[in-house]
C-alpha atoms as a PDB file:
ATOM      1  CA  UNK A   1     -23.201  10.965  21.731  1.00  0.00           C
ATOM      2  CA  UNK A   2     -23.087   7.579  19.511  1.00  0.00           C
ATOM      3  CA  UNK A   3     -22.579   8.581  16.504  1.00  0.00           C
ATOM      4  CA  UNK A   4     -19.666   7.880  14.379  1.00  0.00           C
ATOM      5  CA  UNK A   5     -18.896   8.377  10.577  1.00  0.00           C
ATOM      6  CA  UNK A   6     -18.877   4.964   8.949  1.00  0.00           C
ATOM      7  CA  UNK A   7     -18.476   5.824   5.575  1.00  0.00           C
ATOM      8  CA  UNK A   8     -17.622   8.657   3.731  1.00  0.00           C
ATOM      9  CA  UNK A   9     -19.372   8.003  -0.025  1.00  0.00           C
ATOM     10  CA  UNK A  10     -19.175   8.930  -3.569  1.00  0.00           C
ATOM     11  CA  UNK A  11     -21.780   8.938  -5.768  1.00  0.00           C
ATOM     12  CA  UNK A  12     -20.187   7.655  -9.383  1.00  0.00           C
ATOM     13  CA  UNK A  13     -20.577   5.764 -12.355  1.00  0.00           C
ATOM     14  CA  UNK A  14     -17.750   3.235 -12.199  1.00  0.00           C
ATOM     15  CA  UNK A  15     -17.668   1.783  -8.046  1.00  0.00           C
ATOM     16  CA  UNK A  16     -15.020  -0.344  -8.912  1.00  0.00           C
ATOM     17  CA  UNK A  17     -12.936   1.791 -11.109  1.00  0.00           C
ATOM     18  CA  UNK A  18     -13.312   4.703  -8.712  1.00  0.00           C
ATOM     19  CA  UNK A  19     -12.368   2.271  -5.906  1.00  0.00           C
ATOM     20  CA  UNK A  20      -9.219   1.235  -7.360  1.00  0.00           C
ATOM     21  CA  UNK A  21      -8.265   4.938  -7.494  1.00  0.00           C
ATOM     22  CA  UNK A  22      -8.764   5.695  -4.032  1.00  0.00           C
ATOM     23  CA  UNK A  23      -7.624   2.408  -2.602  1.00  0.00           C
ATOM     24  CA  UNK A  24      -4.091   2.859  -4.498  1.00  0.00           C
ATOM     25  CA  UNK A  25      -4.200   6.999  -3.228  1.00  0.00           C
ATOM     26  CA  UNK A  26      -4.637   5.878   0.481  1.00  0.00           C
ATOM     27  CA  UNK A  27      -3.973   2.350   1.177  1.00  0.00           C
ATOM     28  CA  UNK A  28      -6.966   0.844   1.929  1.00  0.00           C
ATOM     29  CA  UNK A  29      -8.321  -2.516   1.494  1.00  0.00           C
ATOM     30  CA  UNK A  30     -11.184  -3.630  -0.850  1.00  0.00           C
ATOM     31  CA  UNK A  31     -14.121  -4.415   1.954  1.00  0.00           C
ATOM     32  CA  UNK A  32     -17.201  -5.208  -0.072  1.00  0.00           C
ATOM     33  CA  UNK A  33     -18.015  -5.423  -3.181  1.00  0.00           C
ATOM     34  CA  UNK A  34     -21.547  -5.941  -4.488  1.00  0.00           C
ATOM     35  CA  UNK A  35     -20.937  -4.178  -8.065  1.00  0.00           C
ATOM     36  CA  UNK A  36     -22.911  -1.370  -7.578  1.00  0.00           C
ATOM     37  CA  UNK A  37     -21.501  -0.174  -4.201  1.00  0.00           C
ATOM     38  CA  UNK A  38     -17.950  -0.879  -3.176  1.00  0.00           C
ATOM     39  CA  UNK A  39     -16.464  -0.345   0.200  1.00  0.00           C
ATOM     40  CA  UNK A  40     -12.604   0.303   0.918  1.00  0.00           C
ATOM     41  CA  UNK A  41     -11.698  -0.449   4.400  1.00  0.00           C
ATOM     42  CA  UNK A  42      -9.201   3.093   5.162  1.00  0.00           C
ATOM     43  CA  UNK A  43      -8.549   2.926   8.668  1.00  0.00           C
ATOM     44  CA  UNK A  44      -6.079   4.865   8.717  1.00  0.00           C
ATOM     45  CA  UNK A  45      -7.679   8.109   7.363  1.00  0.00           C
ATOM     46  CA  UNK A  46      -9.926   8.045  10.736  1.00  0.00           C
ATOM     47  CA  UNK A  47     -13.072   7.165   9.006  1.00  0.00           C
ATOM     48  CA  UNK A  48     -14.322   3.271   8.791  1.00  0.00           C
ATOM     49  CA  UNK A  49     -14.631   3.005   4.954  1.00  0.00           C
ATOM     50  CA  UNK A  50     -14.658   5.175   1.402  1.00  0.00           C
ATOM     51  CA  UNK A  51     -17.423   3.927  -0.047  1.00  0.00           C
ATOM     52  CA  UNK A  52     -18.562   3.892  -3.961  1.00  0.00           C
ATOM     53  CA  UNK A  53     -22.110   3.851  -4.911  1.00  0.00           C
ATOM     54  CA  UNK A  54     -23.465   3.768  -8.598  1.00  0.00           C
ATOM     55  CA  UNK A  55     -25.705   6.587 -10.042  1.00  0.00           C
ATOM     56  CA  UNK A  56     -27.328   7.000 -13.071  1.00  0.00           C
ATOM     57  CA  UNK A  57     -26.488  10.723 -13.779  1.00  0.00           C
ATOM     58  CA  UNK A  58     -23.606  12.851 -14.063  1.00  0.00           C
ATOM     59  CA  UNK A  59     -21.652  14.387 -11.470  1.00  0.00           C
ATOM     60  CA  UNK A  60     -23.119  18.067 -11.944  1.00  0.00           C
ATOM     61  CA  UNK A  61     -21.407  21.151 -10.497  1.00  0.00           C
ATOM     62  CA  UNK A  62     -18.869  21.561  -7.529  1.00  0.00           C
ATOM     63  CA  UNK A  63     -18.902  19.478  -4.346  1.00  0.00           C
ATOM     64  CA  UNK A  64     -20.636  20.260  -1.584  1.00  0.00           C
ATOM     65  CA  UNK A  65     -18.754  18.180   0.884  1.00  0.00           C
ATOM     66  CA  UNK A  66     -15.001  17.162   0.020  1.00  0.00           C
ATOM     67  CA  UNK A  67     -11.910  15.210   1.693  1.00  0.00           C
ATOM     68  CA  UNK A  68      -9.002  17.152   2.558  1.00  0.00           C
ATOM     69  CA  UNK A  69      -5.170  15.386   3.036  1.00  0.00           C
ATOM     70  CA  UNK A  70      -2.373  16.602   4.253  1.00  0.00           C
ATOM     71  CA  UNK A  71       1.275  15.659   3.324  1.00  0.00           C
ATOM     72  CA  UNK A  72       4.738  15.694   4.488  1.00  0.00           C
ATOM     73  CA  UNK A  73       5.487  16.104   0.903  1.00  0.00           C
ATOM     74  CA  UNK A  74       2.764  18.075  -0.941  1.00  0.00           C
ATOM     75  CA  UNK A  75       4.058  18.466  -4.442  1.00  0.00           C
ATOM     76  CA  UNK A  76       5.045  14.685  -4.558  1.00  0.00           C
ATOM     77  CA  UNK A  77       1.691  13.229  -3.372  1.00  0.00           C
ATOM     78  CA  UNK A  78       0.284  15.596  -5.493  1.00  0.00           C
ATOM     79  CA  UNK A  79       2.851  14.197  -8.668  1.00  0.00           C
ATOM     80  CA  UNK A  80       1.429  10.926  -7.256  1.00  0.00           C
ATOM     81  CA  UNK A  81      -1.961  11.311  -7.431  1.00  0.00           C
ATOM     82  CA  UNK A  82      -1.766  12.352 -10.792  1.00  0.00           C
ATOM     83  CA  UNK A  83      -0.275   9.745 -12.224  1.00  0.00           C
ATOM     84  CA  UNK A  84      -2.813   7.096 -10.144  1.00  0.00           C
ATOM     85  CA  UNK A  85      -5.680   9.303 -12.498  1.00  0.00           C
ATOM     86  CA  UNK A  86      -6.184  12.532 -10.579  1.00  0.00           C
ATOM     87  CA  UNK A  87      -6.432  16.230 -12.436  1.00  0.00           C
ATOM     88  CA  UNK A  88      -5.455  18.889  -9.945  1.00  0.00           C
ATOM     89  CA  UNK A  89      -7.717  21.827 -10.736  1.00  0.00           C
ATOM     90  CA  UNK A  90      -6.196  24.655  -9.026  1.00  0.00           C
ATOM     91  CA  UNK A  91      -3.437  25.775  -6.383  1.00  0.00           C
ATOM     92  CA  UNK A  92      -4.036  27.919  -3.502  1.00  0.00           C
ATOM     93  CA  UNK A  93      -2.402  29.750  -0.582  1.00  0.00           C
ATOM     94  CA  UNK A  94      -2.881  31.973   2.350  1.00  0.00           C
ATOM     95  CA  UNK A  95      -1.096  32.858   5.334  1.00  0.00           C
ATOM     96  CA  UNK A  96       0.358  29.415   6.595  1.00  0.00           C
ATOM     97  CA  UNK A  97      -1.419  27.200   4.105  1.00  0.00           C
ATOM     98  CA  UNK A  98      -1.056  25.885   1.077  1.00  0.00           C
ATOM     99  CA  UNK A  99      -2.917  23.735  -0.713  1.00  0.00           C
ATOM    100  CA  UNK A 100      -3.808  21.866  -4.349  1.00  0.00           C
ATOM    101  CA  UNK A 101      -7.030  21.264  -5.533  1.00  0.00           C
ATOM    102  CA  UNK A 102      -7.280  17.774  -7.230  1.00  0.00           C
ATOM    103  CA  UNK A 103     -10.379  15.622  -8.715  1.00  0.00           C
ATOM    104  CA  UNK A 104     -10.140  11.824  -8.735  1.00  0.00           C
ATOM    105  CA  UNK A 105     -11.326   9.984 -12.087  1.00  0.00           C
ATOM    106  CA  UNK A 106     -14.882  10.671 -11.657  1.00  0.00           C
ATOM    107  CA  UNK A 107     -14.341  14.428 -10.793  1.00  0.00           C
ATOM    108  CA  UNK A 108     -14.806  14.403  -7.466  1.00  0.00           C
ATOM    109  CA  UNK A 109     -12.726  17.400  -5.706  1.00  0.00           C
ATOM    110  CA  UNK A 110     -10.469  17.063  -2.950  1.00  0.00           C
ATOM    111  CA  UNK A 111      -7.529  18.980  -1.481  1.00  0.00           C
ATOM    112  CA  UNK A 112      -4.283  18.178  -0.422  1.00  0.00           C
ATOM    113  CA  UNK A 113      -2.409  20.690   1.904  1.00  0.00           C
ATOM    114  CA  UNK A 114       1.231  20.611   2.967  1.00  0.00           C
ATOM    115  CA  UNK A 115       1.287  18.530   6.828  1.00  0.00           C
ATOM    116  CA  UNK A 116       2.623  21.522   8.807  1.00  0.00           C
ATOM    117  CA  UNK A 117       2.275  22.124  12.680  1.00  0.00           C
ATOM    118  CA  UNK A 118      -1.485  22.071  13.889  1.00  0.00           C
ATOM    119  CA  UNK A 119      -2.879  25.074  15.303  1.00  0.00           C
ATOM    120  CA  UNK A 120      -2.457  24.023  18.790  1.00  0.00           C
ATOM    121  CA  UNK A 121       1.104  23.604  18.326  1.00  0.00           C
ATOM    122  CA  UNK A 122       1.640  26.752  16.425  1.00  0.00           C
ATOM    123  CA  UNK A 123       0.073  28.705  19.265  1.00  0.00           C
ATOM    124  CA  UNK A 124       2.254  27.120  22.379  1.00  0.00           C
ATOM    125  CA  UNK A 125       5.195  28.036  19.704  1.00  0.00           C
ATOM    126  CA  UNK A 126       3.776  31.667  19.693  1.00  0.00           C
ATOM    127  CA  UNK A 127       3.151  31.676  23.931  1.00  0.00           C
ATOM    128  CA  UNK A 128       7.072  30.243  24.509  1.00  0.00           C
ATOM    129  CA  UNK A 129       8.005  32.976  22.445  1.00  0.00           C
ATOM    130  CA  UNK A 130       6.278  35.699  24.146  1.00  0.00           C
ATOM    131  CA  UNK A 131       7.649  38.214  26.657  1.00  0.00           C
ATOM    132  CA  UNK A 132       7.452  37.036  30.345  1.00  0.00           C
ATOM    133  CA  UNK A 133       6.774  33.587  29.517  1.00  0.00           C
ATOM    134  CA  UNK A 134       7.745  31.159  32.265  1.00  0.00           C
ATOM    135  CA  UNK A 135       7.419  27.363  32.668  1.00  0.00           C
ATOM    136  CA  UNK A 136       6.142  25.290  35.480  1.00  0.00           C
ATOM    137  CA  UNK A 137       6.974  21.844  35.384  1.00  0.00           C
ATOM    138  CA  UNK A 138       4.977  20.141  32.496  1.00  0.00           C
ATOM    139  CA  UNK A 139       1.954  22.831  32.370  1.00  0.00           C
ATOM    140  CA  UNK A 140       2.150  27.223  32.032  1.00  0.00           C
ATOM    141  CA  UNK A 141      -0.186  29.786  32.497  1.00  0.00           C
ATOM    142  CA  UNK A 142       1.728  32.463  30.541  1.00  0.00           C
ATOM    143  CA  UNK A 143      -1.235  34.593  29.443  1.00  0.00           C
ATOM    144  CA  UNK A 144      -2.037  35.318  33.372  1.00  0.00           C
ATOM    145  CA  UNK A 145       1.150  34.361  34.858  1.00  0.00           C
ATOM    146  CA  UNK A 146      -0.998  32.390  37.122  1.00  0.00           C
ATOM    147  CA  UNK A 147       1.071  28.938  37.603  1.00  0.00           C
ATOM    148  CA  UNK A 148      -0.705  25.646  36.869  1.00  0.00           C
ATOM    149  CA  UNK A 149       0.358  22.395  38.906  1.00  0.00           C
ATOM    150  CA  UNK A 150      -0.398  18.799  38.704  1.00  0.00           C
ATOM    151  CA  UNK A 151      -2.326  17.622  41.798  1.00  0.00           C
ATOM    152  CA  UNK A 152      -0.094  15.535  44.164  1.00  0.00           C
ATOM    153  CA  UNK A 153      -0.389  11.551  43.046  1.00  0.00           C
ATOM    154  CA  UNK A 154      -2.523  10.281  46.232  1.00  0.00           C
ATOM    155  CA  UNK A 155      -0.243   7.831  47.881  1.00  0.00           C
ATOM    156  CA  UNK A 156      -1.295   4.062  49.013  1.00  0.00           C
END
């Protein structure tokens, strides 16, 4: 497959007024700026570029599609964030997540969860707890106690 996201981008009134926002929430780097679509170089969020693009109406109804952060510190980035210009809309939890609902300046939504273990991680934790469990070497098998081993290096 060749395909990679390049931009993620919001449809708003203000490109460069929205771009400030997000470039002060994550970091980023002005890229281009032709007035009516803005690019902020974010690297380190895994995608290419945020990107800004003017429209002539509204933002109308809840988004369909929506970035979601995680933090070491939730309720701080969250404090953050709302001084930078975001509204958090609503708070929610369920079993091993929790999470605030923000909009930036132009109402777009987006979440930001507290950074916990991911899922992979919380499920080795779970199989080195269980009953029976037994390591070999670097790599276990515990669910079939069959024993999983590196192939030999091959030698000169």
């Amino acid at each position: 497959m060749s395909l990679f996201v390049r931009h993620v981008t919001f449809d708003c009134a203000e490109p460069r007024r929205l771009a400030a926002f997000w470039r002060q929430a994550t970091g980023g780097d002005i890229g281009e700026d032709w007035d009516e679509f803005v690019t902020l170089r974010t690297p380190g969020l895994g995608v290419e570029h945020l990107a800004f693009g003017r429209v002539g109406e509204a933002k109308a109804g809840k988004n369909r599609v929506h970035l979601d952060f995680a933090a070491d510190d939730r309720a701080a980035e969250v404090t953050r964030l709302q001084r930078l210009g975001a509204a958090v809309l609503a708070e929610h939890e369920g079993p091993g997540l929790a999470w605030t609902v923000l909009a930036d300046p132009e109402g777009n939504e987006f979440c930001v969860a507290e950074r916990g273990p991911t899922r992979q991680q919380e499920a080795d934790a779970v199989v080195r707890r269980a009953p029976g469990h037994r390591r070999h070497g670097s790599l276990s098998e515990p669910l079939t106690g069959r024993q999983v081993r590196r192939a030999p290096a091959a030698r000169p």
